[in-house]
N, C-alpha and C. Protein backbone atom coordinates (compact mmCIF):
# COMPACT_ATOMS: atom_id res chain seq x y z
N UNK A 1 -16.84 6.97 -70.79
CA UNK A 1 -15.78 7.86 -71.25
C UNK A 1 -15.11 8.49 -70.02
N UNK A 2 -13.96 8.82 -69.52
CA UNK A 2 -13.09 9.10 -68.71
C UNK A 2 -12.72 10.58 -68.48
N UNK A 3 -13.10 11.31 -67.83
CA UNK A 3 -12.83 12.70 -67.35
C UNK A 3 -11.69 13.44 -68.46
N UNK A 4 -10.60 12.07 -68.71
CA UNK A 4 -9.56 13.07 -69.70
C UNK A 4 -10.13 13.00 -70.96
N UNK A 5 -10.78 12.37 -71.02
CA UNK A 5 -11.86 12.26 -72.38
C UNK A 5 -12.57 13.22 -72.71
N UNK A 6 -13.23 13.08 -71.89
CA UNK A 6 -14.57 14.08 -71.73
C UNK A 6 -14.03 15.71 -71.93
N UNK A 7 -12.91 15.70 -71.14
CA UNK A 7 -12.43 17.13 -71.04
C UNK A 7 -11.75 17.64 -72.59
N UNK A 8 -10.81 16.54 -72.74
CA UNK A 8 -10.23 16.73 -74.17
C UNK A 8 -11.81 17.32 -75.53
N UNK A 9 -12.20 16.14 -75.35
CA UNK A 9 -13.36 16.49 -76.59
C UNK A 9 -13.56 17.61 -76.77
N UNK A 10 -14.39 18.70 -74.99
CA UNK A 10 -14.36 19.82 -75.50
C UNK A 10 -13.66 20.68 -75.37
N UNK A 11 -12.56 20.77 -75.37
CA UNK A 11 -11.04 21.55 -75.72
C UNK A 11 -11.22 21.49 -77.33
N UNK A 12 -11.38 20.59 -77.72
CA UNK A 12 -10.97 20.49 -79.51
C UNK A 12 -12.40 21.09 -80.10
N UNK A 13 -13.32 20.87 -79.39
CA UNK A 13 -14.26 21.11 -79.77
C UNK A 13 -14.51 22.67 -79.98
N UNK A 14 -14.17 22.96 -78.74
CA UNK A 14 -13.53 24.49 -78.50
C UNK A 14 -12.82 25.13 -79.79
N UNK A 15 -11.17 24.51 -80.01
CA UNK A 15 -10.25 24.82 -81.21
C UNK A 15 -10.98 24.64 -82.45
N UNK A 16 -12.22 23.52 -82.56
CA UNK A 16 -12.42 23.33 -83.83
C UNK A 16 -13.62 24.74 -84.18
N UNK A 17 -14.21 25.15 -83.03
CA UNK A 17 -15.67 26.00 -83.44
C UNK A 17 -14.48 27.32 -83.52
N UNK A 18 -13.91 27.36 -83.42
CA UNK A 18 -12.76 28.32 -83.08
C UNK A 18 -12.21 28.56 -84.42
N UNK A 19 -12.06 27.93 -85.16
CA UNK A 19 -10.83 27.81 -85.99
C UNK A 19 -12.18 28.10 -87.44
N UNK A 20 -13.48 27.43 -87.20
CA UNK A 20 -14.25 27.73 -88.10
C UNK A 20 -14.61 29.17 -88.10
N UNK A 21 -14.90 29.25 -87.17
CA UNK A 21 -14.98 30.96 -87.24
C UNK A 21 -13.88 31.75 -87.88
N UNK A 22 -12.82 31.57 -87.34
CA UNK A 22 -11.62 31.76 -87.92
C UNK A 22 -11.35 31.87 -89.57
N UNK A 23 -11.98 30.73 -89.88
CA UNK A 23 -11.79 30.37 -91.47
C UNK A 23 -12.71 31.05 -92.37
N UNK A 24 -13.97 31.15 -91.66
CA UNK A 24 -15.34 32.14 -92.03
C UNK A 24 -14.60 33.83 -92.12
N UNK A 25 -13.90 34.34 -91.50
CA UNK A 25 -13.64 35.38 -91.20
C UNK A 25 -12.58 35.71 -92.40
N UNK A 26 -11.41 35.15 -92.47
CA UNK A 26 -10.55 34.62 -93.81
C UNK A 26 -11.11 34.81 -94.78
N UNK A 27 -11.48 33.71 -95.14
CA UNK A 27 -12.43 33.90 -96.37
C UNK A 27 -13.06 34.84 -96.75
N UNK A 28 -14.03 35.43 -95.73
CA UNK A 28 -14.71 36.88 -96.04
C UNK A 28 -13.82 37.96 -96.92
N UNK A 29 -12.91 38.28 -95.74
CA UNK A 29 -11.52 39.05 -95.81
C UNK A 29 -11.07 38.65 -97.48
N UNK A 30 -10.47 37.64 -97.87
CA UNK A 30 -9.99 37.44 -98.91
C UNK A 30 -10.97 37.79 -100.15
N UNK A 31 -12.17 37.83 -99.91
CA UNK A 31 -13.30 38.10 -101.12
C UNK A 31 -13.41 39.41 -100.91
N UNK A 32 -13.47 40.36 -100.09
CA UNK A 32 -13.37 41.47 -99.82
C UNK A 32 -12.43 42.05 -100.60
N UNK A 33 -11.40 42.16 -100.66
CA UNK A 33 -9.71 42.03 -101.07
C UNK A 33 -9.85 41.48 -102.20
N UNK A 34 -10.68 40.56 -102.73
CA UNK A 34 -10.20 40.25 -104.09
C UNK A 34 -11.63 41.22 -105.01
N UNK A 35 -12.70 41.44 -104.43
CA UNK A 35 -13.46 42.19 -104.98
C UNK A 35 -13.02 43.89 -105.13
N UNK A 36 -12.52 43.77 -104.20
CA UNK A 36 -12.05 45.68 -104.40
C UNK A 36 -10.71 45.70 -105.44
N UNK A 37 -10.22 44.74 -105.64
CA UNK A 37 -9.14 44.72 -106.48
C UNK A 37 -9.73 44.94 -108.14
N UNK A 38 -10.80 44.08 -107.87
CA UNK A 38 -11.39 44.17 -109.41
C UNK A 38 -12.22 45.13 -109.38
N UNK A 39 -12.92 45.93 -108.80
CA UNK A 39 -13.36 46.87 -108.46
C UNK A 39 -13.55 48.02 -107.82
N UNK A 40 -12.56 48.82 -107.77
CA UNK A 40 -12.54 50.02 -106.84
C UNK A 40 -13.72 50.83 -106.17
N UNK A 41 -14.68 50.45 -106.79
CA UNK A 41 -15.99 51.32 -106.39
C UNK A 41 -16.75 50.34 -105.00
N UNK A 42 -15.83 49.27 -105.13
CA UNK A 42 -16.85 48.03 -104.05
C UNK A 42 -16.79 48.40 -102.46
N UNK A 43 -17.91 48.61 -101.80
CA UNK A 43 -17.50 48.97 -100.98
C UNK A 43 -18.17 47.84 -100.05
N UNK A 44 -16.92 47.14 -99.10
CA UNK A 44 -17.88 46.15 -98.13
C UNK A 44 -18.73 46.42 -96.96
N UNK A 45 -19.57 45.17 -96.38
CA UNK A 45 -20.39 45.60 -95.11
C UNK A 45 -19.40 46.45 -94.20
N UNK A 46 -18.08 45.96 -94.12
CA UNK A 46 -17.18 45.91 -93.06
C UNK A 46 -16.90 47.29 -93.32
N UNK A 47 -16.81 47.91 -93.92
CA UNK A 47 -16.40 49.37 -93.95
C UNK A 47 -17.67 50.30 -93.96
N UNK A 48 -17.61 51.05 -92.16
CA UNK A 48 -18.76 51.66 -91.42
C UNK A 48 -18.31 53.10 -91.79
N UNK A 49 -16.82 53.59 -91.68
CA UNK A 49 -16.84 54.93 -91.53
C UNK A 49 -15.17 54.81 -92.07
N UNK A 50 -14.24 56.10 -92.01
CA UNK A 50 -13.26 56.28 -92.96
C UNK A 50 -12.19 55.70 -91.56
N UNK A 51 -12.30 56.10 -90.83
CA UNK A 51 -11.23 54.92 -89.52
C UNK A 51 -11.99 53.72 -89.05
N UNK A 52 -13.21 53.03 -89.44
CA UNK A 52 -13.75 52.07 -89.27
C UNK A 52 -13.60 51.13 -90.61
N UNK A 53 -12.38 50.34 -91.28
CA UNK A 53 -12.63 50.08 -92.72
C UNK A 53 -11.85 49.29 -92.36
N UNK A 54 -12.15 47.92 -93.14
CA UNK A 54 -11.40 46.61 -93.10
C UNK A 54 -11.07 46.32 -94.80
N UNK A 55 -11.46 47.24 -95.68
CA UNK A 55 -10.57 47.51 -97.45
C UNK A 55 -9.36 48.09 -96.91
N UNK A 56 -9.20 49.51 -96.25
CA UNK A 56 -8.16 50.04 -95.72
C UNK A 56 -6.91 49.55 -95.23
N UNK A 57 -7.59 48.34 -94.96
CA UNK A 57 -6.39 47.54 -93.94
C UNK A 57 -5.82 46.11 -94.68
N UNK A 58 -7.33 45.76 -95.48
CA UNK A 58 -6.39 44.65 -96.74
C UNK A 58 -5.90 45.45 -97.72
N UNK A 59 -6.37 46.41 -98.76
CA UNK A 59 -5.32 47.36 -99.22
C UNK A 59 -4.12 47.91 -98.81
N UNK A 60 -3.75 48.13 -97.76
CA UNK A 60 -2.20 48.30 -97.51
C UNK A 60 -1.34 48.22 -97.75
N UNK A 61 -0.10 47.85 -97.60
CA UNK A 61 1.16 47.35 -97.83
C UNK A 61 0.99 46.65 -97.27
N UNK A 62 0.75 46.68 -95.86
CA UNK A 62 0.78 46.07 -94.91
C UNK A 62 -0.03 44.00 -95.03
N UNK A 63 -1.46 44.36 -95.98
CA UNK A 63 -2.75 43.28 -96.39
C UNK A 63 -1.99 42.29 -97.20
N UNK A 64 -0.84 42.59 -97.73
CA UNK A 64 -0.07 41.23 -98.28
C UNK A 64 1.09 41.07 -97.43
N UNK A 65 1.62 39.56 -97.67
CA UNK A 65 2.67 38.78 -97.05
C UNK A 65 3.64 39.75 -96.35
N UNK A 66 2.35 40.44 -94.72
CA UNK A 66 2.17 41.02 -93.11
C UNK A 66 3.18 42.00 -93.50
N UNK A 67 3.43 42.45 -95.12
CA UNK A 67 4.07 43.78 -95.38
C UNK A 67 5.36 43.98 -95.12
N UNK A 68 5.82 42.46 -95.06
CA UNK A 68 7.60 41.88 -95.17
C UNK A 68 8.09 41.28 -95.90
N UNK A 69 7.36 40.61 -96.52
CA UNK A 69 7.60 39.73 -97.72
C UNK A 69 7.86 40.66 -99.39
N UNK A 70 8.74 40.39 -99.86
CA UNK A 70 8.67 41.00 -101.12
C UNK A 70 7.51 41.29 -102.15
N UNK A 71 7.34 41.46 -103.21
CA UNK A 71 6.33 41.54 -103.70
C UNK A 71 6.69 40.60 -105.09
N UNK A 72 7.81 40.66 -105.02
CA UNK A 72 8.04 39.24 -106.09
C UNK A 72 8.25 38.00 -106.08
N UNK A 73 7.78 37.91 -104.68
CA UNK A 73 8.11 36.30 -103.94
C UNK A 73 6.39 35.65 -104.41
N UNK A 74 6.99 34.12 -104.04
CA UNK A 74 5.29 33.45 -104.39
C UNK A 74 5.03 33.64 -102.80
N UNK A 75 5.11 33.72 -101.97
CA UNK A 75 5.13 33.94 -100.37
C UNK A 75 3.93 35.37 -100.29
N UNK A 76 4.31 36.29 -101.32
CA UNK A 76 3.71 37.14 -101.38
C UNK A 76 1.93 37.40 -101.67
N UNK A 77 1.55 37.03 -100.61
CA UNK A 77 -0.20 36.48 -100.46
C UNK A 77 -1.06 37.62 -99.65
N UNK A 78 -1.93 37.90 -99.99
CA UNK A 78 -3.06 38.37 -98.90
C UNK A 78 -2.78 37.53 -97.65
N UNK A 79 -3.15 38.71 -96.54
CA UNK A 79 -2.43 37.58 -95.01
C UNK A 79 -4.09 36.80 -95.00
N UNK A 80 -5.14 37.05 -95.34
CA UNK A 80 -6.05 36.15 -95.42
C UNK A 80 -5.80 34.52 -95.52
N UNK A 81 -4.94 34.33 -96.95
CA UNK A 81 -4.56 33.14 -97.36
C UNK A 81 -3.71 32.54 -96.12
N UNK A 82 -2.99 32.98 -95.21
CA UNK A 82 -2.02 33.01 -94.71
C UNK A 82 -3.28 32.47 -93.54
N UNK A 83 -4.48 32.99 -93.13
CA UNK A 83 -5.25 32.64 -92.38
C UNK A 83 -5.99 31.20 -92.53
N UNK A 84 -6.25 31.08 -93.88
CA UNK A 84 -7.40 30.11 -94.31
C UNK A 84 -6.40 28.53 -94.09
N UNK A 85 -4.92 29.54 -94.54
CA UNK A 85 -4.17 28.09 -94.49
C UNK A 85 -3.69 27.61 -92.71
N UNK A 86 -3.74 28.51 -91.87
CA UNK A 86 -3.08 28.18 -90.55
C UNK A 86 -4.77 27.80 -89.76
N UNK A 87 -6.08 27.87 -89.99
CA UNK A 87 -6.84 27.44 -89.15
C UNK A 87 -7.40 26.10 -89.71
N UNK A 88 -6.81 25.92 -91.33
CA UNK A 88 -6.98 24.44 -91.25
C UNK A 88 -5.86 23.68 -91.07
N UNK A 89 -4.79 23.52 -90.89
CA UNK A 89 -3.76 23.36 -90.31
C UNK A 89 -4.30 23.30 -88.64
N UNK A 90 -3.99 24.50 -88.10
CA UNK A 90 -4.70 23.35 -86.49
C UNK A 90 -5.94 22.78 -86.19
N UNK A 91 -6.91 23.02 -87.12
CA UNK A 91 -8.09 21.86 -87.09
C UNK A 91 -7.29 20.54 -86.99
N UNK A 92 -5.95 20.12 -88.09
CA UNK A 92 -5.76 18.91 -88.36
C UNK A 92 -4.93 18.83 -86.91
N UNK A 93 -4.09 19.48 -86.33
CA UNK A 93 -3.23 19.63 -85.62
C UNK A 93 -4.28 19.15 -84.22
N UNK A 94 -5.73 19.51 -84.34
CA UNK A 94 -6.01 19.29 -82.79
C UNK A 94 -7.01 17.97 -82.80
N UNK A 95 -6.79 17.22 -83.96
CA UNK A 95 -7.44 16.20 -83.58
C UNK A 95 -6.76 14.91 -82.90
N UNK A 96 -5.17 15.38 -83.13
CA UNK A 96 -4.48 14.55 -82.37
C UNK A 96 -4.16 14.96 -81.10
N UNK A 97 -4.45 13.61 -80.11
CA UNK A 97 -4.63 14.60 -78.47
C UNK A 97 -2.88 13.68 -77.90
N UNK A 98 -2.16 13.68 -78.15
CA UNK A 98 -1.00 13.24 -77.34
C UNK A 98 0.33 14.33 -77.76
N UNK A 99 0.86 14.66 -76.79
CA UNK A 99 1.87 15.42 -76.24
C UNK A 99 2.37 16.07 -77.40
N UNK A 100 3.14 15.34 -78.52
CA UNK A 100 3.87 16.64 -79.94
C UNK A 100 3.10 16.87 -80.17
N UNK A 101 1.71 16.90 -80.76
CA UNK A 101 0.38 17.01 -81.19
C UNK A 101 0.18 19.00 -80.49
N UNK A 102 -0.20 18.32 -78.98
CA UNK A 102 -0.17 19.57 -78.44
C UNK A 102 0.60 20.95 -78.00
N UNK A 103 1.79 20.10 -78.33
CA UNK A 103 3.14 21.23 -78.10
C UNK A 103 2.73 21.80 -79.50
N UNK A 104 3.20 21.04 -80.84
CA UNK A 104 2.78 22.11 -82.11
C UNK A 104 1.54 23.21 -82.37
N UNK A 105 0.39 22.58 -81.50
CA UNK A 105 -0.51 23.49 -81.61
C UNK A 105 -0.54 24.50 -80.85
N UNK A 106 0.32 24.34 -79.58
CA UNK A 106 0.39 25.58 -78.72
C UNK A 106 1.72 26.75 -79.21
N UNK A 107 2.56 25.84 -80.38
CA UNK A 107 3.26 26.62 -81.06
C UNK A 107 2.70 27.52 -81.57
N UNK A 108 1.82 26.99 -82.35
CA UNK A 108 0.76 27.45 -83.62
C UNK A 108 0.47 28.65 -83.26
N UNK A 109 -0.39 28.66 -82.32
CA UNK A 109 -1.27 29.54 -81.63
C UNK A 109 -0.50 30.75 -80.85
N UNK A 110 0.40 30.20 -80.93
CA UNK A 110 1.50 31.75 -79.87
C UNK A 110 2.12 32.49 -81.04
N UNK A 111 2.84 31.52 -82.27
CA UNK A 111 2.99 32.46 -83.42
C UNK A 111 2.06 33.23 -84.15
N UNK A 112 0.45 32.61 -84.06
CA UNK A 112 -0.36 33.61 -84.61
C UNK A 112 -0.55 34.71 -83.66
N UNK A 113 -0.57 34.41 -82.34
CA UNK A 113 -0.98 35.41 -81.71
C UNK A 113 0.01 37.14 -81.55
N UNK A 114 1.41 36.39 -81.86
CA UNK A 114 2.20 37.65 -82.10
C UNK A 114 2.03 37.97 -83.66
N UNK A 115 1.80 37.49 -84.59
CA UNK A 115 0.99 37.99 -85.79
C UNK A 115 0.00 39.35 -85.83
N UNK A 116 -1.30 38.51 -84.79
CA UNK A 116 -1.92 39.65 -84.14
C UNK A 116 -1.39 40.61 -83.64
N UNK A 117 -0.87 40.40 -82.63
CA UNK A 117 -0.20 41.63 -81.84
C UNK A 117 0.85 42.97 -82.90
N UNK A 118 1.34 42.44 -83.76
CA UNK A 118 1.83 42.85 -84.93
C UNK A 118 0.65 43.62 -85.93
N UNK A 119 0.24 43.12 -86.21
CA UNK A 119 -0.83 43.44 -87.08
C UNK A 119 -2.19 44.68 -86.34
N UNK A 120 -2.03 44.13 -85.43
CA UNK A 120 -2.96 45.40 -84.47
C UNK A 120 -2.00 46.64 -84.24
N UNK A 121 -0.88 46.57 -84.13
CA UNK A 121 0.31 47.70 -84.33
C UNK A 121 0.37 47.97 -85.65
N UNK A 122 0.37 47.60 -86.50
CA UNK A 122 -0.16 48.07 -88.03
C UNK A 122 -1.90 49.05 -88.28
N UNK A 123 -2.55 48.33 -87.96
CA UNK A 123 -3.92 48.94 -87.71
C UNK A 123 -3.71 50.37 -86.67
N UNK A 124 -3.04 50.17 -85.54
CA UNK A 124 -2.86 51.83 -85.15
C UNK A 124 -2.15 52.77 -85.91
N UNK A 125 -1.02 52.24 -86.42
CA UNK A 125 -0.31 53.19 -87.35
C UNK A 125 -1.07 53.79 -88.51
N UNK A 126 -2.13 52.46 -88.81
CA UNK A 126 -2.84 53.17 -90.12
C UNK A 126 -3.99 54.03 -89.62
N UNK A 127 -4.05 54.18 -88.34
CA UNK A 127 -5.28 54.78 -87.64
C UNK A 127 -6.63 54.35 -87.99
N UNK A 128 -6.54 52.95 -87.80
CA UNK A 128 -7.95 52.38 -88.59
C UNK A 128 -8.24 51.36 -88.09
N UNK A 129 -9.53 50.74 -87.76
CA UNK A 129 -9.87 49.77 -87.01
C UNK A 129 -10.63 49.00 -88.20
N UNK A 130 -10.31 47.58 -88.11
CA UNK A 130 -10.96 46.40 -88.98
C UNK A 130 -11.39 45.88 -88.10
N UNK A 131 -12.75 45.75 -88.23
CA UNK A 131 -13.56 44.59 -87.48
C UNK A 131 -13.35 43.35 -88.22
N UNK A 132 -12.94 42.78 -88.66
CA UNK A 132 -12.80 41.35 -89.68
C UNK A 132 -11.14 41.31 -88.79
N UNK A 133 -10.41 41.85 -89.12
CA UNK A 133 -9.30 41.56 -88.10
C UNK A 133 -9.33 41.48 -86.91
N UNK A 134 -10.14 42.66 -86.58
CA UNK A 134 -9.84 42.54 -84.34
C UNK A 134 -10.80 40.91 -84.52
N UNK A 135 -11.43 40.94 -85.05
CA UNK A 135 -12.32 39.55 -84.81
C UNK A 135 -11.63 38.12 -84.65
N UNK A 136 -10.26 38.12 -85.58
CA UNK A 136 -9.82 37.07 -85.81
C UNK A 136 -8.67 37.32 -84.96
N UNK A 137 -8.37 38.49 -84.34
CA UNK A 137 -7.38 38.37 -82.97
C UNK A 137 -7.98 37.79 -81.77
N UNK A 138 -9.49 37.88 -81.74
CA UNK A 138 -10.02 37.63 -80.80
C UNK A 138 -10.04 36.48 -80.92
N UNK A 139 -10.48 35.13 -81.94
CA UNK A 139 -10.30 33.86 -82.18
C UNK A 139 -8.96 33.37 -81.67
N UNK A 140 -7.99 34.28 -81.95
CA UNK A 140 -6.73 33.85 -82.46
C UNK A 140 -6.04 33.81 -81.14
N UNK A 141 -6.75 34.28 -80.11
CA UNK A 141 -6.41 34.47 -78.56
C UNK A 141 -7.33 33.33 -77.63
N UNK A 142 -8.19 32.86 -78.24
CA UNK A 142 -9.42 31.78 -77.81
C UNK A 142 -8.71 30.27 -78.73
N UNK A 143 -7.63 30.37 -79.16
CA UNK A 143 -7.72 28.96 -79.62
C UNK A 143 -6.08 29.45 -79.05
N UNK A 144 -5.38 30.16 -78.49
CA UNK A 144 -4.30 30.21 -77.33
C UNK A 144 -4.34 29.45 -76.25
N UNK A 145 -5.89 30.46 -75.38
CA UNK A 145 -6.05 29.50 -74.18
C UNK A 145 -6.82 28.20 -74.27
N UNK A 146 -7.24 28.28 -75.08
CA UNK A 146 -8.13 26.03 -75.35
C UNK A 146 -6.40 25.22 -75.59
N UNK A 147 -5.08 25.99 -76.46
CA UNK A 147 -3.78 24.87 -76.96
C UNK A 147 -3.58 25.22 -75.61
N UNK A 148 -3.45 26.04 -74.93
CA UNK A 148 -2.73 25.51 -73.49
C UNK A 148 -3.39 25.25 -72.63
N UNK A 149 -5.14 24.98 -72.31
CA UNK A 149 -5.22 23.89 -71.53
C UNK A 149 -5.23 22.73 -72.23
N UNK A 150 -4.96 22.27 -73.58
CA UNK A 150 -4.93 20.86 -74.19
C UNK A 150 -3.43 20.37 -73.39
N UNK A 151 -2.75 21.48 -73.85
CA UNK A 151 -1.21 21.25 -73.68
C UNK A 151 -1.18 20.62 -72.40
N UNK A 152 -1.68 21.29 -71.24
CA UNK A 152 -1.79 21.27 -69.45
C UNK A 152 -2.25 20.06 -69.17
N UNK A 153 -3.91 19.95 -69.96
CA UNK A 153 -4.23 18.06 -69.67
C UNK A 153 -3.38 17.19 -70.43
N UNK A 154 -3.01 17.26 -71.25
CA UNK A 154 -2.26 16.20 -72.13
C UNK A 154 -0.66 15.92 -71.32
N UNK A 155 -0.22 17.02 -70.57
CA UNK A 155 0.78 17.33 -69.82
C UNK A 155 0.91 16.47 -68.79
N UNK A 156 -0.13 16.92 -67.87
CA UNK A 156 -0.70 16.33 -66.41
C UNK A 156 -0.84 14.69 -66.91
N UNK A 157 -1.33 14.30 -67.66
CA UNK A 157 -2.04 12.56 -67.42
C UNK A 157 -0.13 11.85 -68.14
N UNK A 158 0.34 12.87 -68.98
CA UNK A 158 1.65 12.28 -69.12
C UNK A 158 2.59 12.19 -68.12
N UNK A 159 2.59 13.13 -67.38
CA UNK A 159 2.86 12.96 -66.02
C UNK A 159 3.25 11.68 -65.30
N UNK A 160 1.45 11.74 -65.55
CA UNK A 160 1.06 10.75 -64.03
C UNK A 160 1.19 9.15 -64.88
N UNK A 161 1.42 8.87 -66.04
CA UNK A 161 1.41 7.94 -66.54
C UNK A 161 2.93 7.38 -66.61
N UNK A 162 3.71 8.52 -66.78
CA UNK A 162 5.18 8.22 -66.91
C UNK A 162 6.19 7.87 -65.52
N UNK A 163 5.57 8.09 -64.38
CA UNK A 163 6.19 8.20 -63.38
C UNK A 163 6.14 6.80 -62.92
N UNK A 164 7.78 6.44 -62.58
CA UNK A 164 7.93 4.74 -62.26
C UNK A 164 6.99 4.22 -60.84
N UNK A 165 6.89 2.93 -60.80
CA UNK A 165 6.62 2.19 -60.18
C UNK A 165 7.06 1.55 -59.14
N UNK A 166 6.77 2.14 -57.88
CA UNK A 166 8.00 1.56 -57.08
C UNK A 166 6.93 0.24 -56.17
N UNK A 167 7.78 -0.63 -55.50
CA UNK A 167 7.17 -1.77 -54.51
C UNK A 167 7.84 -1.05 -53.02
N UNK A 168 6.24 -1.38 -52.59
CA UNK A 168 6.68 -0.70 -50.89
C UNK A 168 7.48 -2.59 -50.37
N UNK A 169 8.03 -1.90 -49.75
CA UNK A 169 8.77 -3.15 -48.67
C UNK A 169 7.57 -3.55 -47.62
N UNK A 170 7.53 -5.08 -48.27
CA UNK A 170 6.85 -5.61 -47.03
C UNK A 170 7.74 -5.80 -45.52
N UNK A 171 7.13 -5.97 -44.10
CA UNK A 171 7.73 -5.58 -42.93
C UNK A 171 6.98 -7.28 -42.17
């Protein structure tokens, strides 16, 4: 197997343990959110103290469709869903290792990451810290830098593969 091989594998390997976590975290979040809905009295692991609460922060305005989306749109989702659907989406996105492959996923990954950055500016305003969210900013910043070194090797060997062929002059 060949160094760009070798290296690629665990890049994806990287995005893929990445993205599971990711999806583990989602999911949680969304059962969380769908249990307090049917139950007001539910209180999750995730909520330690009254500015330590991750109900606080899927209850919001803010916990459905990132608190821009209407409320009569079908768009209008727990941003969970919005999670479960974008980390299997670049699972599929990073098993392909050639050049659009990696540009979309380094798309991917820069639009979630201003998501985050958004959404953590929501969490200060609400004066409240979610550990189920900072968690999945933290993923969501770890499958950033794995799409741009995919992007960088997939970059580099296109490079060096594309560049013509010249004949030296014999003398």
């Amino acid at each position: 197997m060949s160094m760009k091989k070798i290296k690629l594998h665990k890049i994806n390997t990287g995005i893929i343990t990445s993205c599971v976590v990711g999806f583990a975290l989602s999911y949680y979040a969304y059962m969380v959110e769908t249990a307090k809905e049917q139950d007001h009295t539910y209180e999750a692991m995730c909520d330690i103290s009254e500015h330590v609460s991750c109900t606080k922060a899927f209850m919001s305005e803010y916990g459905k469709g990132f608190g821009i989306i209407e409320k009569n749109s079908i768009f209008y989702q727990p941003n969970s869903v919005y999670g479960i659907g974008y980390y299997g989406i670049v699972i599929i996105t990073s098993i392909f290792n050639d050049y659009g492959h990696a540009v979309a996923l380094m798309t991917l990954a820069i639009v979630s990451n201003i998501s985050s950055i958004y959404l953590a500016w929501i969490l200060y305003l609400l004066n409240d810290i979610c550990v189920i969210c900072v968690s999945t900013y933290v993923v969501n910043g770890i499958i950033l830098i794995f799409s741009y070194q995919k992007l960088r090797l997939v970059t580099q060997t296109r490079n060096v593969t594309s560049q013509p062929i010249t004949k030296k002059k014999l003398h």
